[in-house]
Protein backbone atom coordinates (compact mmCIF):
# COMPACT_ATOMS: atom_id res chain seq x y z
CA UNK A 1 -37.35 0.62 88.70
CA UNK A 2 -35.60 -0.98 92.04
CA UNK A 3 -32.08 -0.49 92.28
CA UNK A 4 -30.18 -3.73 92.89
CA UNK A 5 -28.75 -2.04 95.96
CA UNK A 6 -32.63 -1.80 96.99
CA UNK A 7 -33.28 -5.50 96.11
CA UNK A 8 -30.32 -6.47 98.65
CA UNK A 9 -31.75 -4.10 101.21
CA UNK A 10 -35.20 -6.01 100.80
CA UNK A 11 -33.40 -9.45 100.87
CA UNK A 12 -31.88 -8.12 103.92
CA UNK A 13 -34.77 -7.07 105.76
CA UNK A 14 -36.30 -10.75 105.66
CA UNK A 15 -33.13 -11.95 106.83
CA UNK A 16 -32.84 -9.19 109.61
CA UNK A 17 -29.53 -10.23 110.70
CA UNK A 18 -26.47 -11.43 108.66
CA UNK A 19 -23.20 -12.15 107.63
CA UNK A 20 -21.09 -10.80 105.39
CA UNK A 21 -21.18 -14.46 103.55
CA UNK A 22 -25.42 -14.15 103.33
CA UNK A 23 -24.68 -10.46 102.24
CA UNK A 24 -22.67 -11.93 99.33
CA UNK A 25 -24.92 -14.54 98.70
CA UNK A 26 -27.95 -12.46 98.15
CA UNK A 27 -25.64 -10.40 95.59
CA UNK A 28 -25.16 -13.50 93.40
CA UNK A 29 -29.27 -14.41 93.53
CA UNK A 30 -29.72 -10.55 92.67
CA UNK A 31 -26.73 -10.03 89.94
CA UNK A 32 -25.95 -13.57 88.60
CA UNK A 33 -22.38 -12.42 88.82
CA UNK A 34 -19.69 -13.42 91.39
CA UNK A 35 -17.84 -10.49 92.34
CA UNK A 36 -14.50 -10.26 95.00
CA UNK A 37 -15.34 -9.34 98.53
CA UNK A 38 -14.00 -5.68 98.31
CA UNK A 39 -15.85 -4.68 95.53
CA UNK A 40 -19.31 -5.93 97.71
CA UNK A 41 -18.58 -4.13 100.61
CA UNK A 42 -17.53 -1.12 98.40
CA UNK A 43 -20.60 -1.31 96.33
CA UNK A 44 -23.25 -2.62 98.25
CA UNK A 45 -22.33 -3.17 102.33
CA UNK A 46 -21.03 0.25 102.57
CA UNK A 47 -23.45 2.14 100.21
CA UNK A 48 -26.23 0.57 102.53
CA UNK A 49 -24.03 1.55 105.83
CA UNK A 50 -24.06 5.39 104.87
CA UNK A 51 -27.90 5.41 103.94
CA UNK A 52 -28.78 4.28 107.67
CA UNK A 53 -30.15 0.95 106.20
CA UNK A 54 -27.39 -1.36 107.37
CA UNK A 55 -25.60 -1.57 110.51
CA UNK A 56 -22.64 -3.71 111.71
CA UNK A 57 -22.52 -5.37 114.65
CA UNK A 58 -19.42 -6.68 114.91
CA UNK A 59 -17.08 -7.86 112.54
CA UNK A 60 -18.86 -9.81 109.46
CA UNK A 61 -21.78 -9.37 110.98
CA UNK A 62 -24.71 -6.77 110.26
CA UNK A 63 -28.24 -6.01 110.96
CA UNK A 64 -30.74 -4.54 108.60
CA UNK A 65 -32.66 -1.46 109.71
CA UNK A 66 -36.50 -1.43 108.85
CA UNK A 67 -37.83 1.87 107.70
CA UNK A 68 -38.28 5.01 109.85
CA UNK A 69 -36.12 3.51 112.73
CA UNK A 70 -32.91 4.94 113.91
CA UNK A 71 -29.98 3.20 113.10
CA UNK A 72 -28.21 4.24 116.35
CA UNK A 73 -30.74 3.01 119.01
CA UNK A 74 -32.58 -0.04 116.86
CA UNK A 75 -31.94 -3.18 118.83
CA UNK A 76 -31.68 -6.52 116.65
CA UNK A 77 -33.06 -9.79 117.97
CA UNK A 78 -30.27 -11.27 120.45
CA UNK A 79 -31.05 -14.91 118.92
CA UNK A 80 -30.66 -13.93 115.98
CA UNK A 81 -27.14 -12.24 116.48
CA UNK A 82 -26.09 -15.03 118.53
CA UNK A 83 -27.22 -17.74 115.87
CA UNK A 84 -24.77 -15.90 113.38
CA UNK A 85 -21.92 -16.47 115.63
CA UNK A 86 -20.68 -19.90 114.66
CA UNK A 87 -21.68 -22.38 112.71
CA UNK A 88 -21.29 -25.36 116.41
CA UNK A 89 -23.47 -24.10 118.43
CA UNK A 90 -26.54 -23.99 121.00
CA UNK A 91 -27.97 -21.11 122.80
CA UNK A 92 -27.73 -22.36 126.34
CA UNK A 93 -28.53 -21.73 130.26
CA UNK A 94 -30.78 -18.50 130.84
CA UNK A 95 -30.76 -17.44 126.65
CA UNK A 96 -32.50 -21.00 126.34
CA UNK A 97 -34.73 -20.92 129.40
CA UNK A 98 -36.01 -17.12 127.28
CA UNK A 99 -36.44 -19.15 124.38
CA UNK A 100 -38.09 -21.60 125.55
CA UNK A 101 -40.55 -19.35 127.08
CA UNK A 102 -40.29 -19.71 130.53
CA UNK A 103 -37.68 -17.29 131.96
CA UNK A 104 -38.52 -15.33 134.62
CA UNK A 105 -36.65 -12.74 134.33
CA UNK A 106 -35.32 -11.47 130.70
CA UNK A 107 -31.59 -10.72 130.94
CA UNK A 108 -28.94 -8.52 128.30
CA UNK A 109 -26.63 -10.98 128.74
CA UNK A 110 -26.60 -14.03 125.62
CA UNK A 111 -25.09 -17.34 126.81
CA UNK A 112 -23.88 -19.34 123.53
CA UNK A 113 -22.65 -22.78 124.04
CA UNK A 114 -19.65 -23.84 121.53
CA UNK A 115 -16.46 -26.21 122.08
CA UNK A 116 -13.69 -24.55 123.09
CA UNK A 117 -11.89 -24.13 119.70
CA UNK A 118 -15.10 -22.24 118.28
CA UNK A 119 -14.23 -19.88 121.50
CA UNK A 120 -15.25 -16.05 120.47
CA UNK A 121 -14.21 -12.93 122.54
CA UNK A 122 -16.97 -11.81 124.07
CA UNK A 123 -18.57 -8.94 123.24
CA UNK A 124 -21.26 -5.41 123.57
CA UNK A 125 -23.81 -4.45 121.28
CA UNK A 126 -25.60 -1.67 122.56
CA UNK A 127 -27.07 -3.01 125.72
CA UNK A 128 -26.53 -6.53 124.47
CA UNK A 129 -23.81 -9.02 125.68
CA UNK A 130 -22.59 -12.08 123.53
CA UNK A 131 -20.48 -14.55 125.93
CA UNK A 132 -19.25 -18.13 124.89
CA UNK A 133 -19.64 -20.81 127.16
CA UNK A 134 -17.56 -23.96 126.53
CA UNK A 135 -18.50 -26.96 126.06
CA UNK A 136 -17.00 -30.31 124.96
CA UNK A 137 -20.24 -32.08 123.52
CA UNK A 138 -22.66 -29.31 121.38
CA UNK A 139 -24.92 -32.07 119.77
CA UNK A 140 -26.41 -34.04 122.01
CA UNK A 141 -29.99 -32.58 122.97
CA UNK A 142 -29.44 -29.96 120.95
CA UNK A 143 -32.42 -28.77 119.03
CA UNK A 144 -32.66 -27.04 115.57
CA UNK A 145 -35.94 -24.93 115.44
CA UNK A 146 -37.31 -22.54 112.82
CA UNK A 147 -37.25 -18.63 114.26
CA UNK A 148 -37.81 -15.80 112.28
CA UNK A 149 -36.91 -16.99 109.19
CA UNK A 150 -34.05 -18.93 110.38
CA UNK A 151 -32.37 -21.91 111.77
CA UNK A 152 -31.82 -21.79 115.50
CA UNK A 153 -29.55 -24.43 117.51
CA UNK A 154 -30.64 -24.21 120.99
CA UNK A 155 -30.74 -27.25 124.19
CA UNK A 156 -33.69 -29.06 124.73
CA UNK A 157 -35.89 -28.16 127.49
CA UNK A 158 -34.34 -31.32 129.53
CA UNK A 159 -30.88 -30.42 128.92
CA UNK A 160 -31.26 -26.66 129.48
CA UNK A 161 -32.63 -27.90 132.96
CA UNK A 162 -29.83 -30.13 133.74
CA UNK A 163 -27.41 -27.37 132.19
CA UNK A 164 -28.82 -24.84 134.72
CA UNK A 165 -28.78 -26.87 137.57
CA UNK A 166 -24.94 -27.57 136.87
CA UNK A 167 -23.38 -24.16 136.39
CA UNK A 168 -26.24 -21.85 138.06
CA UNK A 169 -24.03 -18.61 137.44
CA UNK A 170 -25.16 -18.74 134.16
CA UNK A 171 -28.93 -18.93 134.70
CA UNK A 172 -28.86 -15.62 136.94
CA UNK A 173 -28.88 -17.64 140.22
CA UNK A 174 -31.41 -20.52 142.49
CA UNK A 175 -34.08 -17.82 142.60
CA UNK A 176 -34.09 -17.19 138.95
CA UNK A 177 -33.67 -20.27 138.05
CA UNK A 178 -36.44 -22.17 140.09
CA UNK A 179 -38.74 -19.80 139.43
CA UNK A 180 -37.76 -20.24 135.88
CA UNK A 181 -38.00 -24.04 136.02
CA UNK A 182 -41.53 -23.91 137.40
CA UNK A 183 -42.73 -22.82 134.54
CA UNK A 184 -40.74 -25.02 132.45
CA UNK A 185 -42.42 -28.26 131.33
CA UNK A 186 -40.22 -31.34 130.47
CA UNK A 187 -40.09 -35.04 129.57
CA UNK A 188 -38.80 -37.07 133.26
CA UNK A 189 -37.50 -39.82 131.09
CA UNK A 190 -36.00 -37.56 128.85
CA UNK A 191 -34.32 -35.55 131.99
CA UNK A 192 -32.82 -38.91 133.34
CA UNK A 193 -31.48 -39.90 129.87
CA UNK A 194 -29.59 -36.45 130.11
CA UNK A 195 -28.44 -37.25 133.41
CA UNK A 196 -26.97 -40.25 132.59
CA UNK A 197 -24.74 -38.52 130.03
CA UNK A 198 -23.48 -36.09 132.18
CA UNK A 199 -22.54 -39.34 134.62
CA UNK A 200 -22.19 -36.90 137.68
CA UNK A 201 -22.92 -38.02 141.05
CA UNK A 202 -23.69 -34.02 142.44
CA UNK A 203 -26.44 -33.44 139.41
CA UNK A 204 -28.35 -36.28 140.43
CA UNK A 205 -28.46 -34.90 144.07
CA UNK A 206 -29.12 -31.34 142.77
CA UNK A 207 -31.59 -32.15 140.38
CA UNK A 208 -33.59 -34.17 142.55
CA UNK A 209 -33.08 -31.90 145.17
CA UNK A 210 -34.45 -29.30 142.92
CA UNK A 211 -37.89 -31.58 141.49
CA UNK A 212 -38.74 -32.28 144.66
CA UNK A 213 -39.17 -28.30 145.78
CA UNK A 214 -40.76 -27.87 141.95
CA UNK A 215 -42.91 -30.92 142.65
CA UNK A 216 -44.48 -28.90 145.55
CA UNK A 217 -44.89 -25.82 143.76
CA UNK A 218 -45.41 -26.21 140.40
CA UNK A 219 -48.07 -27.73 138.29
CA UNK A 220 -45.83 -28.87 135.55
CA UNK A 221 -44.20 -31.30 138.05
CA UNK A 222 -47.21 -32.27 140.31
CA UNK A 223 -47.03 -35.78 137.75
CA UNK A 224 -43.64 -36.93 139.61
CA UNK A 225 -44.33 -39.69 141.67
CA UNK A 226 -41.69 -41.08 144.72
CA UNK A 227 -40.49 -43.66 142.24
CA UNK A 228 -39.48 -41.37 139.28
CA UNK A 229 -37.18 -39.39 141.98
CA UNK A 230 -36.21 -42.82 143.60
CA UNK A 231 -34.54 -43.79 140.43
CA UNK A 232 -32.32 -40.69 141.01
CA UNK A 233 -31.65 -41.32 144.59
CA UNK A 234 -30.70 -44.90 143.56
CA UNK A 235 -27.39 -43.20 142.05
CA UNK A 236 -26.20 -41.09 144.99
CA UNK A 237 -23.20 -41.72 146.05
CA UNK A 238 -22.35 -41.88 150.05
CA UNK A 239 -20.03 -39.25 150.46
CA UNK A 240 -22.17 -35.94 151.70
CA UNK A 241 -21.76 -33.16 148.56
CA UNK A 242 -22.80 -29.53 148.47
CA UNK A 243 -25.41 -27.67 146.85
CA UNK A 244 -23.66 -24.53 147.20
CA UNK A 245 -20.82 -23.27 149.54
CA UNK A 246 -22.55 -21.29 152.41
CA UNK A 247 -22.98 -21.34 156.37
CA UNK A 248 -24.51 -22.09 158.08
CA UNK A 249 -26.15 -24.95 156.18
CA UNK A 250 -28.07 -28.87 156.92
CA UNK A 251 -27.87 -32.00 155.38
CA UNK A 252 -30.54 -33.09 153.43
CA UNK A 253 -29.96 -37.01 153.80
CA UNK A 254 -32.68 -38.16 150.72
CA UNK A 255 -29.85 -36.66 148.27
CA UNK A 256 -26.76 -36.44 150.52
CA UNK A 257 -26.68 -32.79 150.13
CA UNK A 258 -25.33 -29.85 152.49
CA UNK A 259 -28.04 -27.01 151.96
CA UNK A 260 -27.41 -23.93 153.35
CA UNK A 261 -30.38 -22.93 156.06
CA UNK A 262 -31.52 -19.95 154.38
CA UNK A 263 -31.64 -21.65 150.87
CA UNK A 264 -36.04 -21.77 151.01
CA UNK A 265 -36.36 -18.48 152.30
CA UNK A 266 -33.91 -17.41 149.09
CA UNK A 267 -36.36 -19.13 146.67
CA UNK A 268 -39.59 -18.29 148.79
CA UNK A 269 -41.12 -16.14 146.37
CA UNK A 270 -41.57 -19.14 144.27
């Protein structure tokens, strides 16, 4: 006959990743009874912990092991962990360009968008790094999709682009990024609908700066026709901006941009 302990362990297997809340929950479905908090983690959380079959993560927050692997070098599924973080949400800038499919590169480190009083301390789980990103507005283009069994908040593909393009440090850099982009396929309207939330003059010269190089080097963007990044240039204001910082650098006069001189030789290998 299965334990109840082993029908939690089950229930937590399918989960993969949870809180101390789903823990508890599952123990109602599997008891009928509402017990206190301490006498779940005594009975069940902790029982599981010493058998190698449970494993916290960080405060509240655990990951079932499957069978026959080791509890000290098992790695849970970063978008999972991240999902459990807060309730306001999105997984943003390079973590949504990887689930989205079209990273380049995959990286340890897990960008999670929330507002600023949803801010967590960062944090390690073996090779894994959770880091909050604020922002004001975690709704708008923000998509819920089924993953593994669960409920994932991340940006749409347009605003992950527009994201990216506005605070490259957290998509791993122009290289990264554009080669990331390329294979990135998106809705134009839906792009300049994004745009127009963000209302800022330097995205609209970034962004177009950055379809026109995809344009020539991607199929996904070989649709985009003069007028589609005309409607951009439209709302460029006449006061030069920069794409970056560097010297020594030209100015691209279509977007009023200073572009530093080495900038296509740094995404060349796209």
């Amino acid at each position: 006959m299965v334990s109840k302990t082993e029908k939690l362990y089950l229930e937590l297997l399918s989960l993969r990743v949870a809180t101390f809340e789903d823990i508890s929950e599952k123990v109602r479905e599997i008891t009928g009874k509402n017990f206190n908090s301490k006498y779940i983690y005594s009975k069940y959380v902790k029982r599981l912990m010493n058998e190698g079959k449970l494993k916290r993560i960080r405060r509240n927050l655990y990951v079932a092991i499957p069978p026959l692997e080791n509890p000290e070098e098992y790695l849970p599924d970063k978008f999972l962990v991240a999902s459990k973080l807060r309730e306001n949400y999105y997984l943003s800038y390079h973590t949504a360009l990887e689930f989205h499919g079209c990273a380049y590169s995959f990286f340890n480190e897990v960008y999670v968008a929330v507002n600023e009083e949803d801010r967590f301390d960062a944090f390690s789980y073996k090779n894994l790094k959770f880091k909050p990103v604020f922002q004001r507005d975690v709704e708008t283009e923000v998509e819920v999709r089924k993953y593994l069994n669960h409920n994932i908040r991340v940006s749409s593909k347009e605003r992950t682009f527009v994201d990216c393009v506005d605070r490259v440090e957290y998509a791993g850099g122009w290289e990264e990024l554009i080669k990331s982009l390329q294979r990135l396929r998106i809705n134009f309207a839906k792009l300049e609908k994004v745009l127009m939330l963000y209302k800022k003059d330097v995205l609209f010269r970034k962004v177009g700066f950055v379809l026109e190089i995809l344009r020539d080097t991607s199929v996904f963007y070989e649709h985009l026709t003069d007028d589609m990044l005309d409607n951009l240039r439209a709302r460029v204001g006449r006061s030069p901006m920069y794409l970056f910082r560097a010297k020594p650098y030209y100015h691209d006069k279509k977007w009023n941009l200073y572009i530093p001189r080495n900038f296509r030789e740094l995404v060349r290998g796209v």
